[in-house]
Protein backbone atom coordinates (compact mmCIF):
# COMPACT_ATOMS: atom_id res chain seq x y z
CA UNK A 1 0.00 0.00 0.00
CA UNK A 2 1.42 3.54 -0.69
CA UNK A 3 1.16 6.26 1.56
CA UNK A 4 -0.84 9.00 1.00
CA UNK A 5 1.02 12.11 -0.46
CA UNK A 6 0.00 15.47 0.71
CA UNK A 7 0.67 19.07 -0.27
CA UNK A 8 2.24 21.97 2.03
CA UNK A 9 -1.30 24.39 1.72
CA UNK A 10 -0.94 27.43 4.28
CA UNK A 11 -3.80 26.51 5.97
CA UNK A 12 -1.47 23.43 7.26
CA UNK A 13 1.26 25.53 7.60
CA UNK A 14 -0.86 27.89 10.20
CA UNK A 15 -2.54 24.64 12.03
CA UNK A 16 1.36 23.15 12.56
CA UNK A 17 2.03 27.07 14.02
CA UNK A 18 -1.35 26.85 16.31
CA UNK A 19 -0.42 23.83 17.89
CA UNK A 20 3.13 24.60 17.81
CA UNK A 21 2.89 27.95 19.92
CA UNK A 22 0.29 26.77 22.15
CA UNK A 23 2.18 23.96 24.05
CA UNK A 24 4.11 25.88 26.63
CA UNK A 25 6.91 22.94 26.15
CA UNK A 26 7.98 23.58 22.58
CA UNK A 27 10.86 26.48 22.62
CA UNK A 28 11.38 26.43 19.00
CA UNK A 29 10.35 24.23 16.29
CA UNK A 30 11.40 23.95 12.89
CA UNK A 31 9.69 22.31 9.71
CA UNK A 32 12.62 20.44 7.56
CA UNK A 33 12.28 17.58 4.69
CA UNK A 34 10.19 17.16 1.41
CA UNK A 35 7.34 19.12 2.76
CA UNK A 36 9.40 22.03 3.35
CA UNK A 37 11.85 21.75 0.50
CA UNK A 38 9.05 20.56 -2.07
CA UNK A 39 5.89 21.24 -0.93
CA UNK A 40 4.94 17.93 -0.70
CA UNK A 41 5.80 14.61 0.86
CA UNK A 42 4.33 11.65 2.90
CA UNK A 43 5.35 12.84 5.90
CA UNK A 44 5.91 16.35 7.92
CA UNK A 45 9.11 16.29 9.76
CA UNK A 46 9.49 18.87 12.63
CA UNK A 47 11.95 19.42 15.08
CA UNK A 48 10.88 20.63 18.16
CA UNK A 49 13.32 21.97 20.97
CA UNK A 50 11.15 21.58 24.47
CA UNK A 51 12.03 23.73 27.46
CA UNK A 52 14.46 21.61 30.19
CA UNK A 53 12.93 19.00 32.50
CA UNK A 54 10.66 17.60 30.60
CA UNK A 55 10.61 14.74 28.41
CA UNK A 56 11.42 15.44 24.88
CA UNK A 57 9.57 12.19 23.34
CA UNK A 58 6.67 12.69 25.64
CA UNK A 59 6.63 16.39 23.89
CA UNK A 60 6.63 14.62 20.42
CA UNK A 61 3.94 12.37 20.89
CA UNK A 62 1.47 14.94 22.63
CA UNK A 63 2.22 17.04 19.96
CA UNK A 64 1.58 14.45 17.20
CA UNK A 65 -1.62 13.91 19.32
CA UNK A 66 -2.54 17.75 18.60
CA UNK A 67 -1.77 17.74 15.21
CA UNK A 68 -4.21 15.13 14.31
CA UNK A 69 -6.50 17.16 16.35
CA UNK A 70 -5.90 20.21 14.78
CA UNK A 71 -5.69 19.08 11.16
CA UNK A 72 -7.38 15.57 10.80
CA UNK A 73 -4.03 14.16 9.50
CA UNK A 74 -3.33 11.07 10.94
CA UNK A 75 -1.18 11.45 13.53
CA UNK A 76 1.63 9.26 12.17
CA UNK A 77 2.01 11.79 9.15
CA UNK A 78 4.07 14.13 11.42
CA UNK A 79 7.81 12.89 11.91
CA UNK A 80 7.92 15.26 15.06
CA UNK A 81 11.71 15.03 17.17
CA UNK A 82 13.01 16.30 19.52
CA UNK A 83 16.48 18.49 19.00
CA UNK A 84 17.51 19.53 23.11
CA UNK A 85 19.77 16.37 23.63
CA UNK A 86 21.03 15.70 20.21
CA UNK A 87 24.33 18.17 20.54
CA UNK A 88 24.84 16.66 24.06
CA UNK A 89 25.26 13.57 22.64
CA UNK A 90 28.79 13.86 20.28
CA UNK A 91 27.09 12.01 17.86
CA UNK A 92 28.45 13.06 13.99
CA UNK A 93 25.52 11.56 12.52
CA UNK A 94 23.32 14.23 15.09
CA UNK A 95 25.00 16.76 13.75
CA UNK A 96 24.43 15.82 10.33
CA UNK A 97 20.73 15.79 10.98
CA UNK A 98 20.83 19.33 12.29
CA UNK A 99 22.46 20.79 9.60
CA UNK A 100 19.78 19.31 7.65
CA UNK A 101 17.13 20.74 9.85
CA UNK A 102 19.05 24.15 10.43
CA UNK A 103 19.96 24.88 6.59
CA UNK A 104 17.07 23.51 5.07
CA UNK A 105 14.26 24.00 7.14
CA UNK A 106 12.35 26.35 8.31
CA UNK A 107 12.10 27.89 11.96
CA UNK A 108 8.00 27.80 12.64
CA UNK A 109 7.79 28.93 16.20
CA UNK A 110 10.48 31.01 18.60
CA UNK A 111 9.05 31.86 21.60
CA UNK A 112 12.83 32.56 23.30
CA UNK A 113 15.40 33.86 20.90
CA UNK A 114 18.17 33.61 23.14
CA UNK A 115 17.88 30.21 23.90
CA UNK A 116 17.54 29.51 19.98
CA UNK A 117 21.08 32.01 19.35
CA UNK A 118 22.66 29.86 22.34
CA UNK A 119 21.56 26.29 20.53
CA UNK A 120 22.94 27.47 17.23
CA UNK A 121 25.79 29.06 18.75
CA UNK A 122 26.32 25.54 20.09
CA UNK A 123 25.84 23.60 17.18
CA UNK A 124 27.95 25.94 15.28
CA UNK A 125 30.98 25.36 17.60
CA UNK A 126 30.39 21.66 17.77
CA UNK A 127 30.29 21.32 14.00
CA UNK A 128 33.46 23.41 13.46
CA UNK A 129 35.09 21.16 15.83
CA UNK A 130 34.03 17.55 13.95
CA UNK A 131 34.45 18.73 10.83
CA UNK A 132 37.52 16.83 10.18
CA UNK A 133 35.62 13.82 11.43
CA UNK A 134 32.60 14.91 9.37
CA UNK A 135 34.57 15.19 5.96
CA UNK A 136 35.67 11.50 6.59
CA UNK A 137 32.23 10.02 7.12
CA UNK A 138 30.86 11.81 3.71
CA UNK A 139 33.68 10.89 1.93
């Protein structure tokens, strides 16, 4: 069975932004992948950073929750992760995924700018400092 394509309308776009901004969790969020690069795709990937203390994967699944709620997708249409831990973890692959997210996507909600300039201030040092490392696992 093939999976049901669907289109990146601004009525979506607004619903995503609704349900992004009203979960006091969710710092920043950013839309990345197909939808956002081609206005379409089988899936809607979005990376959520949620505040400290709380469970980031809890935060993805209520959220994927809302979403259906909000848009009558089903609720395993949105690809939502969680982006807090990923630069604590050293991992070169993590990294590669937010460049991806970073560079091609596009930053939905920002309800603290300073803690989004201190997470790409982060990333931005971390990735400078593997990309020796990074250059070998692309090659």
């Amino acid at each position: 069975m093939t999976a049901k394509a669907y289109r990146l309308e601004p009525s979506l776009i607004d619903a995503i932004m609704r349900v992004l901004a009203a979960d006091p969790r969710v710092v920043f969020a950013y839309l990345y992948g197909s939808m956002q690069t081609e206005g379409h795709g089988r899936d809607v990937d979005i990376a959520v950073y949620p505040v400290d203390h709380v469970d980031g994967n809890l935060v993805a699944l209520d959220l994927k929750i809302a979403l259906y709620h909000e848009t009558g997708m089903p609720a395993d249409v949105f690809d939502v992760r969680p982006i807090r831990e990923v630069l604590a973890s050293g991992d070169i692959f993590g990294l590669l995924y937010l460049k991806k997210v970073l560079e091609g996507g596009r930053l939905l909600v920002d309800k603290d700018p300073e803690v989004l300039a201190a997470f790409l201030e982060r990333y931005g040092f971390r990735y400078r400092e593997c990309a020796g490392m990074i250059q070998e696992v692309l090659a």
